[in-house]
Protein backbone atom coordinates (compact mmCIF):
# COMPACT_ATOMS: atom_id res chain seq x y z
CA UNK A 1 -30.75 17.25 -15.65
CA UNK A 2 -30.26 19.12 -18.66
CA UNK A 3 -32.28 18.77 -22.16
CA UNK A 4 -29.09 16.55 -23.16
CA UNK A 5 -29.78 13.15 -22.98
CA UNK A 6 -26.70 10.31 -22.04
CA UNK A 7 -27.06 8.68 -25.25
CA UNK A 8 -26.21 12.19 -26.85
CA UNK A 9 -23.66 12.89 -25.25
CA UNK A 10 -21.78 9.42 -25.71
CA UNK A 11 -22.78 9.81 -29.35
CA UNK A 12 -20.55 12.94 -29.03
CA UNK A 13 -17.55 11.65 -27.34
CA UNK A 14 -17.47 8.69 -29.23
CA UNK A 15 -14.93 6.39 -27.33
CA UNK A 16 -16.41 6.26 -24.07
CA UNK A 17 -13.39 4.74 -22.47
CA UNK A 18 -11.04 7.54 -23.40
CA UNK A 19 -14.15 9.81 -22.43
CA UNK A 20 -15.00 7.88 -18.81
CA UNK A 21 -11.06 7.45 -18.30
CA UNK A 22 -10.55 11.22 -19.02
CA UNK A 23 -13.31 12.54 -16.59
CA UNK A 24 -12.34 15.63 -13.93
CA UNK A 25 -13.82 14.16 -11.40
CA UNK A 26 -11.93 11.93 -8.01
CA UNK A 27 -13.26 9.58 -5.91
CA UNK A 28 -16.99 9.69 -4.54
CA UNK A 29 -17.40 12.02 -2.05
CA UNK A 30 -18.25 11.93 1.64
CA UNK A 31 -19.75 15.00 2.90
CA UNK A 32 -21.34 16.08 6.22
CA UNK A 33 -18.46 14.93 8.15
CA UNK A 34 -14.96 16.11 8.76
CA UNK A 35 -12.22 13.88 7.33
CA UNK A 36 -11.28 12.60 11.22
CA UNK A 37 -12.63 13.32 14.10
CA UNK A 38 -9.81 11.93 15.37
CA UNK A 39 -7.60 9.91 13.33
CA UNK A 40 -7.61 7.18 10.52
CA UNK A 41 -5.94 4.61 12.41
CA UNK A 42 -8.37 5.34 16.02
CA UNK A 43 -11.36 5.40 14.07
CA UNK A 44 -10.57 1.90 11.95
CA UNK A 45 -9.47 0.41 15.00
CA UNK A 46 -12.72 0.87 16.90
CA UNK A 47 -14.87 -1.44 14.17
CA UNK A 48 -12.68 -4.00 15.42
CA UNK A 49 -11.86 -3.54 18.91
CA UNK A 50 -14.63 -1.44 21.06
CA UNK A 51 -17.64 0.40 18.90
CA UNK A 52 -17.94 2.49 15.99
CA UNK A 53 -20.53 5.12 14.56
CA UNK A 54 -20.59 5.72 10.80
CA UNK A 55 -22.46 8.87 10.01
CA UNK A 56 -24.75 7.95 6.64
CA UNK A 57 -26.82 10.66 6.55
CA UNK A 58 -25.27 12.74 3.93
CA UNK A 59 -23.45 10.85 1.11
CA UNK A 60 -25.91 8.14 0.06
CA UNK A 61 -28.86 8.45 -2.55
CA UNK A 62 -32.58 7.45 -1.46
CA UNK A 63 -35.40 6.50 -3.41
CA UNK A 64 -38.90 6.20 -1.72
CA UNK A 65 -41.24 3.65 -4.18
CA UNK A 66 -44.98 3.71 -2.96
CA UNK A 67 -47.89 2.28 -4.81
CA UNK A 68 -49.92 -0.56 -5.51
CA UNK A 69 -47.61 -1.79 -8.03
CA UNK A 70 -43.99 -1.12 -5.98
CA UNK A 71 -43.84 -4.63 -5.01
CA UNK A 72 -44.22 -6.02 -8.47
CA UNK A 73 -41.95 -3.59 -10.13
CA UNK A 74 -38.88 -3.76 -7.99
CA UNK A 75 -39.39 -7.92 -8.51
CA UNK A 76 -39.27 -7.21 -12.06
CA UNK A 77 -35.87 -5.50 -11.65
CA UNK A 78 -34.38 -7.64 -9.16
CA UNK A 79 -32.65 -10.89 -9.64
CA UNK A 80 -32.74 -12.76 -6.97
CA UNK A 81 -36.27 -13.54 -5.42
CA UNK A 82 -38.84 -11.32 -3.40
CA UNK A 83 -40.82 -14.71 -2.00
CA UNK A 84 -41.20 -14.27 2.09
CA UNK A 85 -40.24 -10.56 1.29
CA UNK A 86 -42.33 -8.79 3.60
CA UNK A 87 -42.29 -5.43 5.51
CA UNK A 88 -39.92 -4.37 8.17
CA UNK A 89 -37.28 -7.03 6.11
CA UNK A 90 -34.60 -5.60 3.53
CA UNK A 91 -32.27 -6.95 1.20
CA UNK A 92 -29.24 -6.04 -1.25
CA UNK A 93 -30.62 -4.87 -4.51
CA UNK A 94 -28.35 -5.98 -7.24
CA UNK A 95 -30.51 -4.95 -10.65
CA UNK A 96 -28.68 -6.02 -14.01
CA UNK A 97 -28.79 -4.88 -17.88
CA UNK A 98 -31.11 -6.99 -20.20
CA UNK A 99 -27.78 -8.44 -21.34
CA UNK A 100 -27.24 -9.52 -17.46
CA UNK A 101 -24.55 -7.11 -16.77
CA UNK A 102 -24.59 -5.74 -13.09
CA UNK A 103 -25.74 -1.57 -12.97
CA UNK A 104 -24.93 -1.35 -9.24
CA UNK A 105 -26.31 -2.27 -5.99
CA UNK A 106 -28.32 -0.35 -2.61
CA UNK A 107 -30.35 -1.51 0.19
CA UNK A 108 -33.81 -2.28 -0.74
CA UNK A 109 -36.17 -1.67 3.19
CA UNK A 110 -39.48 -2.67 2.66
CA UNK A 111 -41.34 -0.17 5.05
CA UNK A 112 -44.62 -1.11 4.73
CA UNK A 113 -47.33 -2.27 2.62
CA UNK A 114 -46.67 -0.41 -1.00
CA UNK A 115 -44.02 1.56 0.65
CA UNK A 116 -40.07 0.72 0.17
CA UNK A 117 -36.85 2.77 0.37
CA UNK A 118 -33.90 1.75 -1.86
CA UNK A 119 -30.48 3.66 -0.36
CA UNK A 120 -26.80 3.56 -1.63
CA UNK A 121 -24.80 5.08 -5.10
CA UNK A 122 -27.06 6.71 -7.88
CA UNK A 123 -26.83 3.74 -10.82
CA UNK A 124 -29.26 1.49 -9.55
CA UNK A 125 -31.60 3.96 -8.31
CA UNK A 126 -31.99 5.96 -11.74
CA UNK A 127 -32.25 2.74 -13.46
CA UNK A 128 -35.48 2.39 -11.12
CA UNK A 129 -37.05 5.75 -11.53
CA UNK A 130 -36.60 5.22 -15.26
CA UNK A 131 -38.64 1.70 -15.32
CA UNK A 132 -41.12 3.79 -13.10
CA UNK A 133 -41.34 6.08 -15.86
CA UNK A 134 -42.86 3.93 -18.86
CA UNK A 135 -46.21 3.44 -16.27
CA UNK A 136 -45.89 -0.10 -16.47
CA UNK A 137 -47.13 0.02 -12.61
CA UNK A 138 -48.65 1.63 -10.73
CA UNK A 139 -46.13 3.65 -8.48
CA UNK A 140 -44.89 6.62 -7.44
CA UNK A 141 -41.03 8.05 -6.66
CA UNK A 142 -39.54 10.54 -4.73
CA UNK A 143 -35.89 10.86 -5.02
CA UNK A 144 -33.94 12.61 -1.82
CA UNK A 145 -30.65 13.81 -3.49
CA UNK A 146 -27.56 12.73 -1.73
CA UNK A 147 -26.12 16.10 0.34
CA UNK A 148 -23.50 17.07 -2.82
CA UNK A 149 -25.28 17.35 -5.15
CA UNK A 150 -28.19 19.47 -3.23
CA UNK A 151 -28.75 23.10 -4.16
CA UNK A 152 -26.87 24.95 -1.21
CA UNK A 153 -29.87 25.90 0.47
CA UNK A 154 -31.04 22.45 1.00
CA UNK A 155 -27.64 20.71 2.42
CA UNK A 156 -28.38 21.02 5.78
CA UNK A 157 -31.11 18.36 5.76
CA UNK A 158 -32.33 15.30 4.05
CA UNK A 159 -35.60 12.49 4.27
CA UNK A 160 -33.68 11.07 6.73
CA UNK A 161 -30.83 10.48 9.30
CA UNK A 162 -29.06 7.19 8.64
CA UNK A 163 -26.95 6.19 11.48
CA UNK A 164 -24.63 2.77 11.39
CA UNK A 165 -23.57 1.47 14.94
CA UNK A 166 -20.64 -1.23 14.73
CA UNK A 167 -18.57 -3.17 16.44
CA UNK A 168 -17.68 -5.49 19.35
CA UNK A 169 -19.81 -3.20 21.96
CA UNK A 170 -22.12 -2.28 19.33
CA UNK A 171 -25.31 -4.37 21.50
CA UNK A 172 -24.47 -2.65 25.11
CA UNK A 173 -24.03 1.08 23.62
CA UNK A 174 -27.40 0.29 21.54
CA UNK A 175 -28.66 -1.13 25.20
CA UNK A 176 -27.86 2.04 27.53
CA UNK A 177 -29.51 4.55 24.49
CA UNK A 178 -32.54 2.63 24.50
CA UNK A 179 -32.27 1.51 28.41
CA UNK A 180 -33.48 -1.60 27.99
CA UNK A 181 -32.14 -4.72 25.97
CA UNK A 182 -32.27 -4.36 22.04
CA UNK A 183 -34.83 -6.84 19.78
CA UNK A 184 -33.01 -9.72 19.19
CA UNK A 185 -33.22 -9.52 15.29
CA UNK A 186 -32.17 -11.74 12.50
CA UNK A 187 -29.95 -10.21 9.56
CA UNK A 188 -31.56 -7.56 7.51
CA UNK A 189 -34.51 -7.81 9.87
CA UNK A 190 -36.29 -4.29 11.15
CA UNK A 191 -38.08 -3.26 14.39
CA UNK A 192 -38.81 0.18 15.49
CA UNK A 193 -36.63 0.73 18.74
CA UNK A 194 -36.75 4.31 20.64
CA UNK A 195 -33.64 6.54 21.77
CA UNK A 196 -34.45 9.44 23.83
CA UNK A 197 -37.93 9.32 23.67
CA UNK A 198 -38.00 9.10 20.02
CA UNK A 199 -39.11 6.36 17.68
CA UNK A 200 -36.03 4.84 15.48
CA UNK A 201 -36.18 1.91 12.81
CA UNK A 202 -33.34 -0.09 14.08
CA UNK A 203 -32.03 -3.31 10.44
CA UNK A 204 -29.74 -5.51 11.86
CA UNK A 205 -26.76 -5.10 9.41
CA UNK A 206 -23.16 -5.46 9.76
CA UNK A 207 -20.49 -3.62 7.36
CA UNK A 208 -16.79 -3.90 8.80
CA UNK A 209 -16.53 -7.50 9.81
CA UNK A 210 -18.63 -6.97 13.31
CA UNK A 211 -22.04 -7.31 13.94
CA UNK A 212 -24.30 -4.03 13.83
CA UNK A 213 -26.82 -2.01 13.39
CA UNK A 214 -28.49 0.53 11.14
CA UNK A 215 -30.29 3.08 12.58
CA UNK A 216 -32.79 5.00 10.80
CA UNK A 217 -35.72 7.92 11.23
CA UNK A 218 -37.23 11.66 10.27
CA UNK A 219 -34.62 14.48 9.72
CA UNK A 220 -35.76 15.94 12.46
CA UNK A 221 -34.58 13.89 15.58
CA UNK A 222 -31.22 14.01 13.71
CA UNK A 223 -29.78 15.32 16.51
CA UNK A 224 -31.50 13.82 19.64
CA UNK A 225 -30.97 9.98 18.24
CA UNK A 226 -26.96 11.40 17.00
CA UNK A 227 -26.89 12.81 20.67
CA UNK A 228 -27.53 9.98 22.78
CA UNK A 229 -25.68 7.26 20.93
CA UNK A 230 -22.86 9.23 21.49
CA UNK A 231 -23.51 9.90 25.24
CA UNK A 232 -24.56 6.11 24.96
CA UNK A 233 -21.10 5.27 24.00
CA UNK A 234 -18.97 7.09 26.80
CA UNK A 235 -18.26 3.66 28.76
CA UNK A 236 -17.93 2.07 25.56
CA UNK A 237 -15.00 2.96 23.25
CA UNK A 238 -17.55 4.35 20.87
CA UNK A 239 -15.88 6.37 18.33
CA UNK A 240 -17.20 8.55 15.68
CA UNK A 241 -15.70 7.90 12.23
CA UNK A 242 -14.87 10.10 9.66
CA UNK A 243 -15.02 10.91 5.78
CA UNK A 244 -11.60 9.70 4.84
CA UNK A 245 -12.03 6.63 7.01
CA UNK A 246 -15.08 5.29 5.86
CA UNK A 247 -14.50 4.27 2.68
CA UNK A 248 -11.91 1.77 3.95
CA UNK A 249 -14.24 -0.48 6.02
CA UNK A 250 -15.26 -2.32 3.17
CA UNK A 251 -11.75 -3.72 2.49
CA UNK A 252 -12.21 -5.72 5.60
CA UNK A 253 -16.09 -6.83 5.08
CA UNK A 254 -15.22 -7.56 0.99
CA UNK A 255 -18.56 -5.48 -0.38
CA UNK A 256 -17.29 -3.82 -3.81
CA UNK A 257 -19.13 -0.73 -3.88
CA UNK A 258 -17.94 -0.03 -7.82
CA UNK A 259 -18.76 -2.02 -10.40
CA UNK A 260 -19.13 0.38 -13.58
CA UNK A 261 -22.98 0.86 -14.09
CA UNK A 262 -23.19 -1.50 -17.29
CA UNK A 263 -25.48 0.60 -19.36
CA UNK A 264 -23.01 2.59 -21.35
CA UNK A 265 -24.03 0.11 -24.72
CA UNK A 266 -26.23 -2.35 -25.24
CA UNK A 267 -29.95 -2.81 -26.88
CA UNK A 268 -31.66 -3.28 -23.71
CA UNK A 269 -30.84 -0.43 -22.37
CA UNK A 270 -30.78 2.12 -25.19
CA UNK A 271 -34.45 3.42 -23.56
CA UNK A 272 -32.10 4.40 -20.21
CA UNK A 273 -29.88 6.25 -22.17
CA UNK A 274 -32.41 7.87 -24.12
CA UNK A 275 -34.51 8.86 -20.90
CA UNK A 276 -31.73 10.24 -18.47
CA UNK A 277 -29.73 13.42 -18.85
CA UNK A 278 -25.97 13.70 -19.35
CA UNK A 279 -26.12 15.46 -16.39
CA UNK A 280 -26.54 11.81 -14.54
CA UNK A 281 -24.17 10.16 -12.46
CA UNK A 282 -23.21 7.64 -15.83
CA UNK A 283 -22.68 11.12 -17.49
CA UNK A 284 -20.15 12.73 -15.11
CA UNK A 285 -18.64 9.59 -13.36
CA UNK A 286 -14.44 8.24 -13.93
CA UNK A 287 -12.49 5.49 -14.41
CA UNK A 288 -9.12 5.33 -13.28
CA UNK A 289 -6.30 2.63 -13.20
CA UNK A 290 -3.40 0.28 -14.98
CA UNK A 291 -6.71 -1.90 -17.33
CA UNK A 292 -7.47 -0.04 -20.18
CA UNK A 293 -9.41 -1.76 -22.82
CA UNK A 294 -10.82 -0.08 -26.17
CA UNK A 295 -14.18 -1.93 -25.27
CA UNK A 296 -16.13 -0.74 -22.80
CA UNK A 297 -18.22 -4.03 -22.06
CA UNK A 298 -14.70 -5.36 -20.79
CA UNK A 299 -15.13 -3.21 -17.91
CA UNK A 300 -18.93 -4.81 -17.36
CA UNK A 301 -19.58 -7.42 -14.71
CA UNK A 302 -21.99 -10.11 -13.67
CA UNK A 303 -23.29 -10.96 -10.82
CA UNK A 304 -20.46 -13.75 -9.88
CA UNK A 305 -17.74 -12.13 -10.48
CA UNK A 306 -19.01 -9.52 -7.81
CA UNK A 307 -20.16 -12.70 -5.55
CA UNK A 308 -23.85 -12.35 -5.79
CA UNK A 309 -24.06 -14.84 -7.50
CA UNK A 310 -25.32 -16.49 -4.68
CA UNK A 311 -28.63 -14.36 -4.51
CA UNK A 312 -29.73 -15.23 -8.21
CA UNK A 313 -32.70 -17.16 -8.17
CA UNK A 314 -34.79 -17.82 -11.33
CA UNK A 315 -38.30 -18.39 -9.08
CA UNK A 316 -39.50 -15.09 -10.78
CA UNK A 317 -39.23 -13.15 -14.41
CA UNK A 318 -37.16 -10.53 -14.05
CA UNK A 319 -35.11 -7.81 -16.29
CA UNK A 320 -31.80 -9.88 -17.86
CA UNK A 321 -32.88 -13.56 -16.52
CA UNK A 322 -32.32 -15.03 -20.15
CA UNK A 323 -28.70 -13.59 -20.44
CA UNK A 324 -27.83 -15.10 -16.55
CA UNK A 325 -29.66 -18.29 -17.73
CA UNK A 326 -27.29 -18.44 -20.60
CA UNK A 327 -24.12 -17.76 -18.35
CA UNK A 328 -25.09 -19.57 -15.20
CA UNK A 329 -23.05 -22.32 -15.55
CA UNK A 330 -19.93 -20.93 -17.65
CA UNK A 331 -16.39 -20.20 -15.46
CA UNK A 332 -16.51 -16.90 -13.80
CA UNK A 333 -14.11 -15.18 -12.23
CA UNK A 334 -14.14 -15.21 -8.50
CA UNK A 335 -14.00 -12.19 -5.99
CA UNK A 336 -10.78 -12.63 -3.73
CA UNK A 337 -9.21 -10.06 -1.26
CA UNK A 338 -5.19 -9.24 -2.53
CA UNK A 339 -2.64 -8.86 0.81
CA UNK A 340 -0.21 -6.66 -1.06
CA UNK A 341 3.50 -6.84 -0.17
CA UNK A 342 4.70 -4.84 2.20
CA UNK A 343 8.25 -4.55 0.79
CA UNK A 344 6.59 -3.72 -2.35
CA UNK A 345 4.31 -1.14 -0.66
CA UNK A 346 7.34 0.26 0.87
CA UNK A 347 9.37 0.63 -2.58
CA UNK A 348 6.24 2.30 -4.33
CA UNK A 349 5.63 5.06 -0.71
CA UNK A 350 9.55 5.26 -0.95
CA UNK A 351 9.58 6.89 -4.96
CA UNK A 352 7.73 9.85 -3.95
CA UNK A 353 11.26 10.41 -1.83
CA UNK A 354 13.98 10.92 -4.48
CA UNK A 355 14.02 12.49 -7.53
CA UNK A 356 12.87 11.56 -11.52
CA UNK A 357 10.69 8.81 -11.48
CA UNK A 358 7.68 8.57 -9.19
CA UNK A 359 4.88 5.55 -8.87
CA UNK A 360 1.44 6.90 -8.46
CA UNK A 361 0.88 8.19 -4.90
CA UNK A 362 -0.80 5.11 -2.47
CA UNK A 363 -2.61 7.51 -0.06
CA UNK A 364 -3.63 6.62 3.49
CA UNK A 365 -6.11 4.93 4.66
CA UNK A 366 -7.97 4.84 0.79
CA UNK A 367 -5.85 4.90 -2.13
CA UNK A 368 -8.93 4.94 -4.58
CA UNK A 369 -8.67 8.47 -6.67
CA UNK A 370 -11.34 7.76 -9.09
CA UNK A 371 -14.95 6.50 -9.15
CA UNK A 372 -14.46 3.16 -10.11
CA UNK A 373 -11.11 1.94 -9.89
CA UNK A 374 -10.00 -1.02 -12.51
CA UNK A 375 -6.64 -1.87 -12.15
CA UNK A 376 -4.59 -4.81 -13.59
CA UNK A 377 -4.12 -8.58 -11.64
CA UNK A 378 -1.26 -10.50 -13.44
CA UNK A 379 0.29 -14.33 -13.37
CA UNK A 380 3.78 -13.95 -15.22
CA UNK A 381 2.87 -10.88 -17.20
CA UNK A 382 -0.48 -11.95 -18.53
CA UNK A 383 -3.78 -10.39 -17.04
CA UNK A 384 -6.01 -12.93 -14.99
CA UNK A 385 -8.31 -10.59 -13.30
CA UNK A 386 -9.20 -6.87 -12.26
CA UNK A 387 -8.64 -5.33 -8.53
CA UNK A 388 -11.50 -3.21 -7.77
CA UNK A 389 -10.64 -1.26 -4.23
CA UNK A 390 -7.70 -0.78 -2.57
CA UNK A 391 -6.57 0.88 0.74
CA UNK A 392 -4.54 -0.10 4.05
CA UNK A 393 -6.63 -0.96 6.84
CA UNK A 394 -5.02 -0.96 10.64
CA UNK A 395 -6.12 -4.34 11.49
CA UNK A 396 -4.62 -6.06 8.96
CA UNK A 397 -1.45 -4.05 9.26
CA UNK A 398 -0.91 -3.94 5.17
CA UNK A 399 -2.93 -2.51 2.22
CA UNK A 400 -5.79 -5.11 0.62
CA UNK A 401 -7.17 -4.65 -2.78
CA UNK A 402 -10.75 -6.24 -3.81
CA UNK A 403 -10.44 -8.26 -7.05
CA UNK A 404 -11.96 -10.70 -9.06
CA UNK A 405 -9.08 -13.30 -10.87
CA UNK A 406 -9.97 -16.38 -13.31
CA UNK A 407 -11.06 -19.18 -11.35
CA UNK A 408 -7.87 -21.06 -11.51
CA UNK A 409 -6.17 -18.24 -9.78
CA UNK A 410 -8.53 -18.02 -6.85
CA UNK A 411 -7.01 -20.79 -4.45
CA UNK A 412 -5.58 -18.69 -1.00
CA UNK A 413 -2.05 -18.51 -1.21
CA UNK A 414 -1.59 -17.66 -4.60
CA UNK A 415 0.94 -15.67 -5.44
CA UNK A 416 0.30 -12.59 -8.50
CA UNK A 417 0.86 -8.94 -8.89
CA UNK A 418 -1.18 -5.98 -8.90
CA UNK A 419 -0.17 -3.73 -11.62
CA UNK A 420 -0.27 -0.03 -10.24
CA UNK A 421 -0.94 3.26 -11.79
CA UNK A 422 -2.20 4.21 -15.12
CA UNK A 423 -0.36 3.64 -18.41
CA UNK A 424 1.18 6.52 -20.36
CA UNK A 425 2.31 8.52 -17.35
CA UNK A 426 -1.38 8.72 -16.09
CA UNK A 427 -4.91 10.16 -17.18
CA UNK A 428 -5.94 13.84 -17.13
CA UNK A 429 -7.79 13.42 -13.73
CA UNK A 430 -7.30 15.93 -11.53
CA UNK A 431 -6.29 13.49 -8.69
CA UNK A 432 -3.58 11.73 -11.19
CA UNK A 433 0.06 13.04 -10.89
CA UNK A 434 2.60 11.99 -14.10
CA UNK A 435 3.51 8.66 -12.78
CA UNK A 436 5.59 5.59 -14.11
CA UNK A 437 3.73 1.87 -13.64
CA UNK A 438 5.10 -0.64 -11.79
CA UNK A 439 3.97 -4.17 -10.08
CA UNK A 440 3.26 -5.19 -6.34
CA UNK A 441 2.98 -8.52 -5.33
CA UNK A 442 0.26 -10.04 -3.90
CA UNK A 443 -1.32 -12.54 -2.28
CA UNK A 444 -4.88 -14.30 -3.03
CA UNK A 445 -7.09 -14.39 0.30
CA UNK A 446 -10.18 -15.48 1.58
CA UNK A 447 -12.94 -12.34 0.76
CA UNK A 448 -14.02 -10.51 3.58
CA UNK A 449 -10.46 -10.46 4.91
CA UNK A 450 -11.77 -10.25 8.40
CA UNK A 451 -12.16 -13.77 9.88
CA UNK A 452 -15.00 -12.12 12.21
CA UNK A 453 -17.16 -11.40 8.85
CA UNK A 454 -16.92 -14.73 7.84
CA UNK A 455 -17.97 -16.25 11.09
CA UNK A 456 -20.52 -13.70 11.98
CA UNK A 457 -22.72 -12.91 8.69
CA UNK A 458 -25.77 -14.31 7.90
CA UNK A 459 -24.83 -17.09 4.96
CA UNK A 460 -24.65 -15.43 1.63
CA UNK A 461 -21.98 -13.63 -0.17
CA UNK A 462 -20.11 -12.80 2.68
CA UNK A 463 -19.85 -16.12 4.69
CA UNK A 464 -17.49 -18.95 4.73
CA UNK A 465 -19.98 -21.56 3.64
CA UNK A 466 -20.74 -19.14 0.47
């Protein structure tokens, strides 16, 4: 970090909108991996159909919390409750603002006694090591830098391999690594498991609408566990999935993996701002799309709108109950998946073949080009929500969008429009060429799009019964 804090540096660019929208920085990164191993459409297929192996290892943040007083803290910071929370169990992590604004969300594992590990984008982990930092507990953190942003010398290796296994024949290749029959587990239940001799923490998880696994363990039986769940696999259809491909699994399973971190403004978290360095991922971070507000809190969301709304409990004290107290009962909008037109798809794809006028490029399979996408939903011109995510997934056969639209807008079936591309002829991103606007129709769907997520989840967020 350098000696410039955040708060500085927003004090010097003044409209952080125009600053945030202006950023020279793309979409998040996915290193370790090639783009395909073999192609887009293979590799998105094989969540669905045979067995799939996402590669986690590289472009994820981890946070190791030990100490007396890890328990306690993270309870503090986490809305919904930590009662019946014990080891070898994990959970989504959700934190919010004082003002009840969500910063992000990880996976929270509970190791052991006094000994967790929070995994996933930066936001909600520095918001953690800064609330370790005013030695209101007891506790200790180590942060393992996600493989990017490593000093050269240090990117071939992390705290840990991370390893997801998914899809219809996830349980029999998980069966012939191990040779024997897997722990039956329940969701976001642990057990340690062994592969090749080795010991692995195996959380039953599931990202891309199929049951699965996360497989976990010590840098250095990277290879042997990577090794034989691929020789595991052989009989199997298991197919290893690439950079550019794994970004669009979440289309199908309906997780939003971008909300904007909400502590840009605000009282209650003018002590983050002070602490961190512009150098942090709220420092260097863009946003990209067709919304554009002069207010920065209008890009801010809650916990329902992102459908975790669910998870809030108020058993506990924790950091922005009072605000979600206030709000708990007020309209909010509601998540929904968009099926965009594919006559409309096919008129923006077909601009980029003539001449003058272009819309903004959709690209294959993910058609995010910024950090956290906000673009524009709209009901005869007026806006009635914001579309988060958007890419084409195989096994839908059409590009989805993640949004959140005003209640009275969320019934499947219907009908709005997306607006697409950024106003002005487009942003000075790097990944923005000039571009004219224009509107795709859409469809309001059930959220996760894949009918096998919401049979197959645990209830929650994800489920039809949620």
């Amino acid at each position: 970090m350098t000696d410039k804090t955040l708060q500085q540096l927003l004090d010097e660019k003044g409209d952080i909108v125009e600053f945030l929208r202006n950023q020279q920085v793309g979409p998040n990164a996915y290193p370790g991996v090639p783009g395909e191993y073999s192609n887009w459409r293979d590799e998105q297929r094989s969540w669905a159909e045979s067995s799939v192996l996402f590669n986690q290892s590289f472009h994820m943040v981890d946070l190791l919390v030990t100490g007396p007083g890890a328990f306690d803290m993270l309870a503090y910071l986490a809305p919904n409750s930590f009662k019946g929370f014990v080891p070898n169990r994990a959970k989504q992590f959700a934190p919010v603002t004082p003002e009840g604004y969500v910063i992000g969300d990880v996976i929270l594992f509970y190791l052991e006694e006094e000994k967790f590990e929070l995994v996933g984008r930066a936001p909600s982990i520095e918001w953690v090591e800064y609330w370790a930092s005013t030695g209101k507990w007891d506790v200790k953190v180590e942060r393992d830098e996600r493989t990017i942003a490593r000093p050269l010398d240090q990117q071939g290796y992390r705290r840990n391999y991370r390893f997801q296994l998914q899809g219809p024949n996830a349980m029999p290749v998980l069966e012939q690594a191990m040779g024997q029959t897997p722990p039956d587990l329940k969701f976001f239940h642990m057990a340690p498991i062994t592969i090749a001799g080795v010991e692995v923490r195996a959380l039953r998880h599931g990202m891309a609408g199929q049951p699965g696994y996360e497989l976990f363990g010590p840098w250095e039986d990277y290879d042997t566990v990577r090794n034989a769940l691929i020789e595991a696999g052989k009989d199997y259809g298991l197919t290893l999935c690439g950079g550019r491909t794994y970004s669009s699994n979440t289309l199908e399973s309906g997780w939003i993996p971008s909300p904007l971190p909400a502590t840009y403004t605000g009282e209650g978290s003018k002590g983050f701002r002070e602490w961190i360095g512009a150098n942090s991922y709220e420092g260097k971070c863009s946003l990209g799309g067709s919304f554009v507000s002069d207010k920065i809190e209008d890009y801010y969301l809650n916990p329902w709108e992102l459908g975790y709304g669910i998870m809030v409990k108020f058993d506990h004290e924790f950091v922005g109950r009072e605000a979600l107290e206030k709000i708990k009962d007020q309209p909010h909008r509601q998540k929904v998946t968009l099926a965009l037109d594919n006559e409309d798809i096919v008129r923006v794809m077909s601009s980029m073949l003539q001449t003058g006028d272009k819309a903004k490029f959709l690209e294959f399979p993910s058609a995010v080009y910024c950090m956290h996408p906000y673009d524009a939903v709209l009901k005869d011109g007026k806006t009635v929500g914001l579309s988060t995510w958007i890419g084409y997934t195989i096994n839908a056969g059409r590009f989805l969008a993640l949004a959140m639209v005003d209640a009275e807008f969320a019934a499947p079936g219907t009908e709005v429009t997306l607006l697409w591309g950024e106003p002005d002829g487009g942003t000075s991103k790097p990944t923005v060429e000039r571009h004219v606007q224009t509107e795709i129709k859409a469809i309001v769907s059930s959220v996760p799009y894949s009918e096998a997520a919401r049979d197959n989840y645990a209830d929650g967020w994800r489920t039809k019964a949620a």
